[in-house]
PDB file of N, CA and C in Angstrom:
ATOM      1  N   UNK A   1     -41.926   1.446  12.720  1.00  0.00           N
ATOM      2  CA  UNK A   1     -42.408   0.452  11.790  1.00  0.00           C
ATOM      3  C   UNK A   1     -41.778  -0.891  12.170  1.00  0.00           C
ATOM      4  N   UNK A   2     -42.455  -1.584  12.645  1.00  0.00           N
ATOM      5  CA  UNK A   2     -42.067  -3.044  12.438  1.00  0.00           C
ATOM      6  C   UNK A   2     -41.198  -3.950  11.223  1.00  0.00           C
ATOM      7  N   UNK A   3     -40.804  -4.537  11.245  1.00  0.00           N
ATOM      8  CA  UNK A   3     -39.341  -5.102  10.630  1.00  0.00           C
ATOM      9  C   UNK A   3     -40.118  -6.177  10.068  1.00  0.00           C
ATOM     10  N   UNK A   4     -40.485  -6.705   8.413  1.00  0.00           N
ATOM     11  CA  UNK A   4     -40.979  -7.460   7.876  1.00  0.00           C
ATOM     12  C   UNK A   4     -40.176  -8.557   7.971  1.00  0.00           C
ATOM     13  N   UNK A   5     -40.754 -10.142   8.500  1.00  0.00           N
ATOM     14  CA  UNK A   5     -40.036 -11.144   8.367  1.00  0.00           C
ATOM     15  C   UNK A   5     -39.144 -11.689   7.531  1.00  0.00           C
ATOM     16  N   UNK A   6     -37.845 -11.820   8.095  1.00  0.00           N
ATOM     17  CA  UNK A   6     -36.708 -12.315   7.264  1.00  0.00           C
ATOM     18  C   UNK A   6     -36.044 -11.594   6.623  1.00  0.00           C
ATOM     19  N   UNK A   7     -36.242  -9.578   7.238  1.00  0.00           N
ATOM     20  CA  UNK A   7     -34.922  -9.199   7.025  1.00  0.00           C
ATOM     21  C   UNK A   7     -34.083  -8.571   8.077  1.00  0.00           C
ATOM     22  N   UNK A   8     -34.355  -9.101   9.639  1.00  0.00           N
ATOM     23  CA  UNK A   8     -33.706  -8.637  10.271  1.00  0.00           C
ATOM     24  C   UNK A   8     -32.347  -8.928  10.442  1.00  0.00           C
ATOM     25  N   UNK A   9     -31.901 -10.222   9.881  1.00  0.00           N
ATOM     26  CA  UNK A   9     -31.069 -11.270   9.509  1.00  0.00           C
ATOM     27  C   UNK A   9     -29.673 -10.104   8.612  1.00  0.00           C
ATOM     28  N   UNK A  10     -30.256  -9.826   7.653  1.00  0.00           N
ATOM     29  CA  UNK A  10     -29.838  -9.322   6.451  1.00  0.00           C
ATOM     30  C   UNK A  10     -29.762  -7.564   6.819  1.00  0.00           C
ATOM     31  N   UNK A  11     -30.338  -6.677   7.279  1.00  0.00           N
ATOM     32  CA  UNK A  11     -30.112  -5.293   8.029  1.00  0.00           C
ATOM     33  C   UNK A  11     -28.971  -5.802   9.162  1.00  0.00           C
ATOM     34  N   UNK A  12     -28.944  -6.542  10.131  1.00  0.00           N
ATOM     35  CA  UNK A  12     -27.723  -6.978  11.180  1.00  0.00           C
ATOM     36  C   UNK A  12     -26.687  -7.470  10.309  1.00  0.00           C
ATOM     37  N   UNK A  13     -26.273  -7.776   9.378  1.00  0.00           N
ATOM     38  CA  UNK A  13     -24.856  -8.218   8.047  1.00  0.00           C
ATOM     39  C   UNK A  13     -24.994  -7.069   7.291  1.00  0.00           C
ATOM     40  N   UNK A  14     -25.826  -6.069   7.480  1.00  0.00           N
ATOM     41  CA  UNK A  14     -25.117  -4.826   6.731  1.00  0.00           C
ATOM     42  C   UNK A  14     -24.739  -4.098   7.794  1.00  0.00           C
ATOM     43  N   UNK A  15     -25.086  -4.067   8.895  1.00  0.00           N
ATOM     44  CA  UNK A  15     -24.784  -3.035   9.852  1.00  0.00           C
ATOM     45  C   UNK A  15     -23.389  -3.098  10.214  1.00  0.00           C
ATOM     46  N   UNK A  16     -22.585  -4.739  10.017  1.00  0.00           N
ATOM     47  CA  UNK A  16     -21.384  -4.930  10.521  1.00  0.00           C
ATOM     48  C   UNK A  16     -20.495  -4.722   9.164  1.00  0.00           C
ATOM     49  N   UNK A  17     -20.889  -4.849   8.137  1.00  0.00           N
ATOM     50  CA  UNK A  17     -19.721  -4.379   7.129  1.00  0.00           C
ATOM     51  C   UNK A  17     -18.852  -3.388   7.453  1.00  0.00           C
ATOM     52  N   UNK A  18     -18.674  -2.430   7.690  1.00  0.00           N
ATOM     53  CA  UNK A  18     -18.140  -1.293   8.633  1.00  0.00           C
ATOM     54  C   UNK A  18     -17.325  -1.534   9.497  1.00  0.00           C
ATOM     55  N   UNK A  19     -17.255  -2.972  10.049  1.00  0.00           N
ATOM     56  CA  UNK A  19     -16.606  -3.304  11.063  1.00  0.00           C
ATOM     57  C   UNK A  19     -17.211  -3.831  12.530  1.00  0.00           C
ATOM     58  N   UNK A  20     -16.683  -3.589  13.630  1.00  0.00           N
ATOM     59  CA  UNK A  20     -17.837  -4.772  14.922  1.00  0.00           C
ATOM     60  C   UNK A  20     -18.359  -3.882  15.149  1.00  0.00           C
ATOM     61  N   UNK A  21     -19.359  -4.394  16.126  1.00  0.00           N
ATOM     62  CA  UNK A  21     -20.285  -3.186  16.644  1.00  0.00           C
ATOM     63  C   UNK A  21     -20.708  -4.763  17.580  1.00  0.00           C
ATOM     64  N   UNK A  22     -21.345  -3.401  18.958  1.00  0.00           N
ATOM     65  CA  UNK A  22     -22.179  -4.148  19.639  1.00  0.00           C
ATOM     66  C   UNK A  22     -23.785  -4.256  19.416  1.00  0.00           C
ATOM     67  N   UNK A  23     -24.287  -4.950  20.270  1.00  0.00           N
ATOM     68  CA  UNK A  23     -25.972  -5.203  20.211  1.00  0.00           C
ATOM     69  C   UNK A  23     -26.600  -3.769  19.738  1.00  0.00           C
ATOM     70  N   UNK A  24     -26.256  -2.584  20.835  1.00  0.00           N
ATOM     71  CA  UNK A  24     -26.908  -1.279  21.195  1.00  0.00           C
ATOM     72  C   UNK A  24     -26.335  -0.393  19.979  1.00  0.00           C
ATOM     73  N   UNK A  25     -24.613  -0.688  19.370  1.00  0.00           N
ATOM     74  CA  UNK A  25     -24.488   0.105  17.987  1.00  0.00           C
ATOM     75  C   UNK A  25     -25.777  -0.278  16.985  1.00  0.00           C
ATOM     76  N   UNK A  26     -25.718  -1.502  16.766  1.00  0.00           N
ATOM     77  CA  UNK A  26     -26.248  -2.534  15.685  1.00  0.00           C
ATOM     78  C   UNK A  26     -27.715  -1.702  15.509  1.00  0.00           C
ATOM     79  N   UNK A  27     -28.446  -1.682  16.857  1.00  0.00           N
ATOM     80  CA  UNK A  27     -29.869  -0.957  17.084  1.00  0.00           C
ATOM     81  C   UNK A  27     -29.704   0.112  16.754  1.00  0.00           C
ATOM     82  N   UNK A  28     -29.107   1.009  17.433  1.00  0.00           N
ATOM     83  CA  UNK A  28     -28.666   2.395  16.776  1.00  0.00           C
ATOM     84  C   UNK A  28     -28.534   2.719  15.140  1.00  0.00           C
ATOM     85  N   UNK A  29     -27.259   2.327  14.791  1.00  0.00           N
ATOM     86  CA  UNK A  29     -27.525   2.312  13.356  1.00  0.00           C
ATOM     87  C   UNK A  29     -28.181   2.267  12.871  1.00  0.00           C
ATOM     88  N   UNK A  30     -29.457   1.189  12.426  1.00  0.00           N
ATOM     89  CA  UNK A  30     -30.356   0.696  11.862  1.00  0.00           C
ATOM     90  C   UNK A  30     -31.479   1.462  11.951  1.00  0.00           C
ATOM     91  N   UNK A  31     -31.618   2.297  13.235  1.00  0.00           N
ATOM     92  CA  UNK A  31     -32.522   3.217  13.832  1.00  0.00           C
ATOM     93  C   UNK A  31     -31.950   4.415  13.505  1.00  0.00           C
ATOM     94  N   UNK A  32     -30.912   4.743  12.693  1.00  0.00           N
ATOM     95  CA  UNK A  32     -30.811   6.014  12.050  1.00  0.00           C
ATOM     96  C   UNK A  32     -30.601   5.887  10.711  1.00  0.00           C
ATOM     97  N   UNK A  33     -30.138   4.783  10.144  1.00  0.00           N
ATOM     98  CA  UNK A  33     -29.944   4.792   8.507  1.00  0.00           C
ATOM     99  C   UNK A  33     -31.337   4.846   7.741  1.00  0.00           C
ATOM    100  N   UNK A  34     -32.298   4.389   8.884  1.00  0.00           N
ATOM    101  CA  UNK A  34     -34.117   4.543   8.341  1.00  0.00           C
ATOM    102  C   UNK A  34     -34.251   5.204   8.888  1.00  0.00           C
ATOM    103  N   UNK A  35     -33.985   6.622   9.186  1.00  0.00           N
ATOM    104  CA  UNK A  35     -34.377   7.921   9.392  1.00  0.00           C
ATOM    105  C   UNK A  35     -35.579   7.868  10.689  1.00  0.00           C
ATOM    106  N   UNK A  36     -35.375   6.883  11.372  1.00  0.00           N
ATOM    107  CA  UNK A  36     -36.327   6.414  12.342  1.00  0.00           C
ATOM    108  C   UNK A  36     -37.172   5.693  12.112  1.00  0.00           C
ATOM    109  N   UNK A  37     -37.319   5.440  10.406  1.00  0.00           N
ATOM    110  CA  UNK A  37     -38.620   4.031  10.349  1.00  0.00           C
ATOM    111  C   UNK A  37     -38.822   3.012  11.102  1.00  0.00           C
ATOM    112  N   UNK A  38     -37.760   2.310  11.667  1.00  0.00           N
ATOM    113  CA  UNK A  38     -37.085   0.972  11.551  1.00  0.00           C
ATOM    114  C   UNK A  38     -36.650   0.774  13.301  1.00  0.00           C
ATOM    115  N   UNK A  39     -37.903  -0.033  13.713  1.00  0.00           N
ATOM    116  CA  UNK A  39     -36.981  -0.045  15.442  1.00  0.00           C
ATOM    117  C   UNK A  39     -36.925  -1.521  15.603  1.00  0.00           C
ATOM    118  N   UNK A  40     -35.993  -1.911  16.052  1.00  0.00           N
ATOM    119  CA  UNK A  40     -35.346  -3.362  16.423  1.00  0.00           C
ATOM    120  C   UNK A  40     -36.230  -3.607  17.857  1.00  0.00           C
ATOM    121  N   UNK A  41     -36.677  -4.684  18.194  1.00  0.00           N
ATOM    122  CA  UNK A  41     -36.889  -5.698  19.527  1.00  0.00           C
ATOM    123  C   UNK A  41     -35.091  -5.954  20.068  1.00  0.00           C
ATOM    124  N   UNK A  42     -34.998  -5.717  20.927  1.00  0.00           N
ATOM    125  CA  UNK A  42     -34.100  -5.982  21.853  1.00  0.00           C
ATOM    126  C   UNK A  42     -33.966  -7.639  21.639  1.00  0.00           C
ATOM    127  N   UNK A  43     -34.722  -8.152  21.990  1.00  0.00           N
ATOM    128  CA  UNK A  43     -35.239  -9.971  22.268  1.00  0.00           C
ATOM    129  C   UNK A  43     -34.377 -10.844  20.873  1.00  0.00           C
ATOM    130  N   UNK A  44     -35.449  -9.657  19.827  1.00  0.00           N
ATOM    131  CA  UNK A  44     -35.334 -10.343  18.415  1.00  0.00           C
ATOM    132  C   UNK A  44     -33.987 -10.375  17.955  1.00  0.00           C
ATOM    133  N   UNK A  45     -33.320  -9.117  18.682  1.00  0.00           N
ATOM    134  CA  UNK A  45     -31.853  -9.236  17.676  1.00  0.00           C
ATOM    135  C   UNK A  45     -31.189  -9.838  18.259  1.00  0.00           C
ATOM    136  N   UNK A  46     -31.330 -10.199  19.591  1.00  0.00           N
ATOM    137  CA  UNK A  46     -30.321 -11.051  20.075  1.00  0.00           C
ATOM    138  C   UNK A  46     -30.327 -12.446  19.902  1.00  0.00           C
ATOM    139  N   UNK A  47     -31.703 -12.659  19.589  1.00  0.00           N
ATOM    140  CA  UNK A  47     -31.848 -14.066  18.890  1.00  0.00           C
ATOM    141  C   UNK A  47     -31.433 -14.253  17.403  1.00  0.00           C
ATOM    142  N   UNK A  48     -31.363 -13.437  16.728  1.00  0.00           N
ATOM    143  CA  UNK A  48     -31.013 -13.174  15.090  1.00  0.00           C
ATOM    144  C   UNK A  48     -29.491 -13.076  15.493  1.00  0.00           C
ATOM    145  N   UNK A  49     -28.620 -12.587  16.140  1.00  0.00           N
ATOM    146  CA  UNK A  49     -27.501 -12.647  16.265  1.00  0.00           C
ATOM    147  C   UNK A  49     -26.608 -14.089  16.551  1.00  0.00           C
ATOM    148  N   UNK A  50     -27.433 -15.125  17.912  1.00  0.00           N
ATOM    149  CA  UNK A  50     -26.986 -16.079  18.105  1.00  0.00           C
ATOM    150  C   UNK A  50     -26.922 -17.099  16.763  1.00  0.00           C
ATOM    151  N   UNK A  51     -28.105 -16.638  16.439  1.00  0.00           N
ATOM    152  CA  UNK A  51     -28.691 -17.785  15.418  1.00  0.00           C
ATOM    153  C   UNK A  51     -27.536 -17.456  14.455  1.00  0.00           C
ATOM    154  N   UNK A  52     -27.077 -16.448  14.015  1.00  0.00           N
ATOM    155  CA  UNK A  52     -26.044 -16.311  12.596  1.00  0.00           C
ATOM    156  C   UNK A  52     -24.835 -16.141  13.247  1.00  0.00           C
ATOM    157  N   UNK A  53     -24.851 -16.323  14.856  1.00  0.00           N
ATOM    158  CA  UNK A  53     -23.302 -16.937  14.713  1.00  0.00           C
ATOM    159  C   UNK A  53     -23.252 -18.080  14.899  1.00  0.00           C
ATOM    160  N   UNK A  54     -24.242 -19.129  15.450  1.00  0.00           N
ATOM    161  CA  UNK A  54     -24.247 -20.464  15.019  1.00  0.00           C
ATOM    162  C   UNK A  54     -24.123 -20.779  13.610  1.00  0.00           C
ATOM    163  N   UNK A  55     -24.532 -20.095  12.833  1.00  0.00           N
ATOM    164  CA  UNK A  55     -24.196 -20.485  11.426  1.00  0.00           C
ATOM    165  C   UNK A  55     -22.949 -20.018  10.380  1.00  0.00           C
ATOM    166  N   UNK A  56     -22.436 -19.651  11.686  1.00  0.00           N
ATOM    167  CA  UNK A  56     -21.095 -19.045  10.885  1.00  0.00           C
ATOM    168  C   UNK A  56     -20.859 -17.856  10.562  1.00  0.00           C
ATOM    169  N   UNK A  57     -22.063 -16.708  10.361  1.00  0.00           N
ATOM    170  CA  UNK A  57     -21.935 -15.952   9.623  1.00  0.00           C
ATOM    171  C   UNK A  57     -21.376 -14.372  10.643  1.00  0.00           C
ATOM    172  N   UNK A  58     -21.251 -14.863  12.112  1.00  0.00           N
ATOM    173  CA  UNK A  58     -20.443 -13.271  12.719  1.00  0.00           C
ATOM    174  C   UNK A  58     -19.553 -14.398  13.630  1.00  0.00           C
ATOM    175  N   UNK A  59     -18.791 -13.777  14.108  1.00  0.00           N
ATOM    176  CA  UNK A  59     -17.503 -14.194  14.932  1.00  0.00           C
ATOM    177  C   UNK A  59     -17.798 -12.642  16.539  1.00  0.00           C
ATOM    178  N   UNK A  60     -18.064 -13.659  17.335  1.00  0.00           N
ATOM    179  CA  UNK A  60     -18.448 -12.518  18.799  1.00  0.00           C
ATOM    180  C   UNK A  60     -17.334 -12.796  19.971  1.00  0.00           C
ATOM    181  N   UNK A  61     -17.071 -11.654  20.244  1.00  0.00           N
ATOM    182  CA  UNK A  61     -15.754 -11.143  21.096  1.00  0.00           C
ATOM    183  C   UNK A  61     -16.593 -10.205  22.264  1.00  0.00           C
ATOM    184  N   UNK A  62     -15.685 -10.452  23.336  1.00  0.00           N
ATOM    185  CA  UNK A  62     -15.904  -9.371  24.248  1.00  0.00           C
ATOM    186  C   UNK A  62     -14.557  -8.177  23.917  1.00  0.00           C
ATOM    187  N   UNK A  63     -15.417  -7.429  24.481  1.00  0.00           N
ATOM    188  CA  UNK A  63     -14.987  -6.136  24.364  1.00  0.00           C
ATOM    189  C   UNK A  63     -15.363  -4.567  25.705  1.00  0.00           C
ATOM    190  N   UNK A  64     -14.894  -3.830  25.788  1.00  0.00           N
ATOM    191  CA  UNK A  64     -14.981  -2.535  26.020  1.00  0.00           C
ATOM    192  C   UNK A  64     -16.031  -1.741  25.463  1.00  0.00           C
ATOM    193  N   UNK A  65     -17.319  -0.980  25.873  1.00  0.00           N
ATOM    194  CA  UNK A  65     -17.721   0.034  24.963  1.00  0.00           C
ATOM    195  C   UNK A  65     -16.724   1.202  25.456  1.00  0.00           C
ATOM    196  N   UNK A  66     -17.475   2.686  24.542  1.00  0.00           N
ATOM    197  CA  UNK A  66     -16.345   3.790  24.803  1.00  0.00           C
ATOM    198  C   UNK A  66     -17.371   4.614  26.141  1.00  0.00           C
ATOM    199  N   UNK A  67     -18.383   3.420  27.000  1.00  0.00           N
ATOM    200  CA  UNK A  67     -18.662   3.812  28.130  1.00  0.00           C
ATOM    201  C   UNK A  67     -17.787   3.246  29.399  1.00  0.00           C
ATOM    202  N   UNK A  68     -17.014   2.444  28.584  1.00  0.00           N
ATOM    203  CA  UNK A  68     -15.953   1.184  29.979  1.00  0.00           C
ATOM    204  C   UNK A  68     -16.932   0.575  30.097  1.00  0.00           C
ATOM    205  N   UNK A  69     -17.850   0.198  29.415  1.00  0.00           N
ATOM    206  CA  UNK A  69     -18.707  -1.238  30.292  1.00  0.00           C
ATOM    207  C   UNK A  69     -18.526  -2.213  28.946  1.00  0.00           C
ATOM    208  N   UNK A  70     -18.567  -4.087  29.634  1.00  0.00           N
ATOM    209  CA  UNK A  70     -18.204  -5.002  28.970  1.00  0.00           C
ATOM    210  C   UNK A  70     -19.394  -5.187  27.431  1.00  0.00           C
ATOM    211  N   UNK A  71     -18.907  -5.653  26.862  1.00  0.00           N
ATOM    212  CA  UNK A  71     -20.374  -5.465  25.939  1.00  0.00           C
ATOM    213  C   UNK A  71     -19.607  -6.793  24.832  1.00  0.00           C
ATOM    214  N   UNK A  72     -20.596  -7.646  24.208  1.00  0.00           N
ATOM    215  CA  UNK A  72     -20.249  -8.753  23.024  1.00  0.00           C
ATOM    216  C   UNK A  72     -20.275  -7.848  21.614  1.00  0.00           C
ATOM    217  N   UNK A  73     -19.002  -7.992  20.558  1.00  0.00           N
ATOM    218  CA  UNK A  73     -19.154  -7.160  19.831  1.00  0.00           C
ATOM    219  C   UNK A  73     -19.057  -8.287  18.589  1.00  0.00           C
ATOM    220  N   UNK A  74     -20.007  -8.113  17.751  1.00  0.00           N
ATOM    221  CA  UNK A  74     -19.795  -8.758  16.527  1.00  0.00           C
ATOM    222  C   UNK A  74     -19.369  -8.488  15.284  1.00  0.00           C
ATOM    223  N   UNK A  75     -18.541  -9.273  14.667  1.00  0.00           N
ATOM    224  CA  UNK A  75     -18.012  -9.143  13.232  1.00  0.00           C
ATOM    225  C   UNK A  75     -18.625 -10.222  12.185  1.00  0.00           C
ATOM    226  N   UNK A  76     -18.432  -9.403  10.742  1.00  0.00           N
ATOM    227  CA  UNK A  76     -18.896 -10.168   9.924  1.00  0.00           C
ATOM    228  C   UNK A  76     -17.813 -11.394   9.643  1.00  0.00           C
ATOM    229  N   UNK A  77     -18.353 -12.175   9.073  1.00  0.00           N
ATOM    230  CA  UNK A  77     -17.051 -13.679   8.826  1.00  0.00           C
ATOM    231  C   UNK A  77     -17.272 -13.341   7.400  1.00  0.00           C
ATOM    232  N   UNK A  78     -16.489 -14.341   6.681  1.00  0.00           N
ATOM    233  CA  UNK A  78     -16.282 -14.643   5.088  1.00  0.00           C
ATOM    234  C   UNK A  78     -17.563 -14.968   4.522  1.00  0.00           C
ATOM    235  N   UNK A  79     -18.202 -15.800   5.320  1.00  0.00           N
ATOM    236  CA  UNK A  79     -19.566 -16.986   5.158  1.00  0.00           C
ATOM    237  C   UNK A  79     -20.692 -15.759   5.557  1.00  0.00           C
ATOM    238  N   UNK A  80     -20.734 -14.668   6.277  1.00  0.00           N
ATOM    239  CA  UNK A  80     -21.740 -13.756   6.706  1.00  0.00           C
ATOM    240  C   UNK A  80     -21.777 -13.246   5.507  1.00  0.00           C
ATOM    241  N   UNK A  81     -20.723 -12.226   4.716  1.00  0.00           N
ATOM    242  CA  UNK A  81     -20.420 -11.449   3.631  1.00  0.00           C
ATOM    243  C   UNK A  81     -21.283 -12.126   2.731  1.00  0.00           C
ATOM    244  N   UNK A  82     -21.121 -13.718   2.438  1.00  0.00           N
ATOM    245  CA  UNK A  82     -21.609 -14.279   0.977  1.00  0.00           C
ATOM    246  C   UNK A  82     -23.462 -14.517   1.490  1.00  0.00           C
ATOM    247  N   UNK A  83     -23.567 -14.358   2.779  1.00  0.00           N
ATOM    248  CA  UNK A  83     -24.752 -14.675   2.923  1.00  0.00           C
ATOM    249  C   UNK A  83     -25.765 -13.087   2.790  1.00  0.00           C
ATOM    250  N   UNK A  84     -25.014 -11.910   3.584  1.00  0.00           N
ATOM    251  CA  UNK A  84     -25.368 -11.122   3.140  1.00  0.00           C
ATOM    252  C   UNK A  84     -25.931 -10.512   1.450  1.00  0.00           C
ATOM    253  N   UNK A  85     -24.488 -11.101   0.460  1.00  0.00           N
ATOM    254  CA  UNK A  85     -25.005 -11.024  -0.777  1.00  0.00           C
ATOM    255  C   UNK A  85     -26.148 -11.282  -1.245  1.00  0.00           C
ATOM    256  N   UNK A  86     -26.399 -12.710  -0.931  1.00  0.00           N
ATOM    257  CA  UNK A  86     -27.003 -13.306  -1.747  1.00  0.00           C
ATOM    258  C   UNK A  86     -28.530 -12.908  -1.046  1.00  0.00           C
ATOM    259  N   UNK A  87     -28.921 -12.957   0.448  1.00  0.00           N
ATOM    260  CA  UNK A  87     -29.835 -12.269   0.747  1.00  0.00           C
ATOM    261  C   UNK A  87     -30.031 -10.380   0.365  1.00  0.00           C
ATOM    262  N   UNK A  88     -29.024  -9.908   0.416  1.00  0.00           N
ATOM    263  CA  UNK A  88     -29.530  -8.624  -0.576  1.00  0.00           C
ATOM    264  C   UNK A  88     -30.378  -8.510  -1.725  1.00  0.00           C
ATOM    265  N   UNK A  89     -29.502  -8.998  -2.446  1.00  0.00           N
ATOM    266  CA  UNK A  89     -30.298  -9.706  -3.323  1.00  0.00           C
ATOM    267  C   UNK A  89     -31.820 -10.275  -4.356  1.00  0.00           C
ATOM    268  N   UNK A  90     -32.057 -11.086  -3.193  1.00  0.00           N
ATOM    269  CA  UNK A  90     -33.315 -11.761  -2.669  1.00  0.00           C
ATOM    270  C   UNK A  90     -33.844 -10.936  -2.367  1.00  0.00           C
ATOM    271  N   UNK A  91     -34.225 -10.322  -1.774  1.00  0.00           N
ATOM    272  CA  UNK A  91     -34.844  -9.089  -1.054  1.00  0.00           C
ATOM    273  C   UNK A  91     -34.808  -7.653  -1.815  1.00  0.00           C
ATOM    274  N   UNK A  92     -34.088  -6.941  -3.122  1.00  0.00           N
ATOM    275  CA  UNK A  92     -33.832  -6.171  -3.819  1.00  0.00           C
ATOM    276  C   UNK A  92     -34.653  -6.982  -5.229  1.00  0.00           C
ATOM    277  N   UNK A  93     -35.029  -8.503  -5.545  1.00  0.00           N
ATOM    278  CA  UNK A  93     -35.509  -9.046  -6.201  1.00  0.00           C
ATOM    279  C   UNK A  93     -37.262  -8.972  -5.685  1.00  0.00           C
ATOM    280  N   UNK A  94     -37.428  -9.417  -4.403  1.00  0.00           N
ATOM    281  CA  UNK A  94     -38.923  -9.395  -4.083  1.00  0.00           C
ATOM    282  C   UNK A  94     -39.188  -7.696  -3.964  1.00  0.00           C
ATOM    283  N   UNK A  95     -38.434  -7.061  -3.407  1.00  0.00           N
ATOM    284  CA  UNK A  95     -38.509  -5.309  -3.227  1.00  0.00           C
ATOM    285  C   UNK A  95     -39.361  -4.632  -4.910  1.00  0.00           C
ATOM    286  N   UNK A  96     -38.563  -5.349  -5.995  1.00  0.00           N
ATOM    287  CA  UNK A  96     -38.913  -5.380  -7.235  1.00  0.00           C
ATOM    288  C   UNK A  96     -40.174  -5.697  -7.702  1.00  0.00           C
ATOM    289  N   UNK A  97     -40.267  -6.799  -7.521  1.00  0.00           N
ATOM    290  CA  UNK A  97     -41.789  -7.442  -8.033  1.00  0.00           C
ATOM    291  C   UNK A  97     -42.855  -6.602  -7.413  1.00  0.00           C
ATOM    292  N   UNK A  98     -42.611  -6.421  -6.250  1.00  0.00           N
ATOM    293  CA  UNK A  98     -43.564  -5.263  -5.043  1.00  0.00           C
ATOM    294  C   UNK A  98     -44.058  -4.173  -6.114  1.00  0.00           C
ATOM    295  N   UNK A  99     -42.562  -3.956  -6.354  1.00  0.00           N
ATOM    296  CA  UNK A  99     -42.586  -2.484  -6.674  1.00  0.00           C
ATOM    297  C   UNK A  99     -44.192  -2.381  -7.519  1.00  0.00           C
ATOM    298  N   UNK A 100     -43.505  -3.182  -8.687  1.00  0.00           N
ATOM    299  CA  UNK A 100     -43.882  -3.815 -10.569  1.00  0.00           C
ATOM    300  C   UNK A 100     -45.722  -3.717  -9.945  1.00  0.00           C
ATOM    301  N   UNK A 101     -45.753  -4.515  -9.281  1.00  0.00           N
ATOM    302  CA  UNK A 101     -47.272  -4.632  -9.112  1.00  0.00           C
ATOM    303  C   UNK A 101     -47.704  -3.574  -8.434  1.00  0.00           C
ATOM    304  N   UNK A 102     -47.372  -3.004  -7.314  1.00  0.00           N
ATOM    305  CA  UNK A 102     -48.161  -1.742  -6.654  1.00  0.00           C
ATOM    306  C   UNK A 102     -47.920  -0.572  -7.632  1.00  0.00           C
ATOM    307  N   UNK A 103     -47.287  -0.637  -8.147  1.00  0.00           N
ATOM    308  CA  UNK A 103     -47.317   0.395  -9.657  1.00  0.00           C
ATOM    309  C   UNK A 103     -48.249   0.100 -10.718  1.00  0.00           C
ATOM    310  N   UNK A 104     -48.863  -0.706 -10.972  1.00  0.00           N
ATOM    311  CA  UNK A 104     -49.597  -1.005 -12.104  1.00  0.00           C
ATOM    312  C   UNK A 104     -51.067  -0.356 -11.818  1.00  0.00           C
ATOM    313  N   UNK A 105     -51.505   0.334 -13.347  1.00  0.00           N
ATOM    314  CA  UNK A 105     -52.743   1.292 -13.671  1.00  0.00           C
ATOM    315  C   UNK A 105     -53.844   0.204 -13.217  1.00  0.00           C
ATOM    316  N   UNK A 106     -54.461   0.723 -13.389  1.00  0.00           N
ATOM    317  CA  UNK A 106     -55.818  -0.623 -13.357  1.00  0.00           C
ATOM    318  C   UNK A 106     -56.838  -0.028 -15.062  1.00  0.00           C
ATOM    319  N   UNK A 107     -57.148  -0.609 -15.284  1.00  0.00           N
ATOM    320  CA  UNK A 107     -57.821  -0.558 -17.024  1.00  0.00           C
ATOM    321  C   UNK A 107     -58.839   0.501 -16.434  1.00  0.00           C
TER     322      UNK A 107
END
């Protein structure tokens, strides 16, 4: 299933709560916490990644995987956490309204 605009942002700041992870954890995860719904673009997350550490919201380190090869691993910042919130949120608010209306009888 394809990834509805504007929450790939917000699935990549939950994936790091837990702690860093690289690009290929980040995909992974996300590709098992949705039981396989949910497959990431390679392209996309690495552009969703730059973009929210330009904005403050991960702090990226090199690192080791536990294959010995070099890999960029990202953490959440202070400013990711509050952005995560508040996009949860947002998205648990529109998830809602969804709901409200695709539930409704028809007369």
């Amino acid at each position: 299933m394809t990834l509805l605009k504007g929450t790939l942002d917000v699935l990549v700041l939950k994936a790091l709560v837990w702690g860093p992870r690289h690009g290929f954890e980040i995909t992974t995860w996300l590709e098992e916490r949705s039981g396989g719904q949910l497959s990431v673009d390679e392209s996309a997350l690495y552009q969703a990644l730059h973009r929210m550490e330009r904005k403050g919201w991960l702090r990226a380190e090199w690192g080791v995987t536990e294959n010995n090869r070099r890999a960029r691993y990202y953490t959440l910042t202070r400013a990711g956490k509050a952005a995560l919130e508040e996009e949860s949120a947002r998205i648990s608010d529109y998830a809602a309204a969804l709901t409200t209306i695709l539930s409704a009888r028809s007369a």
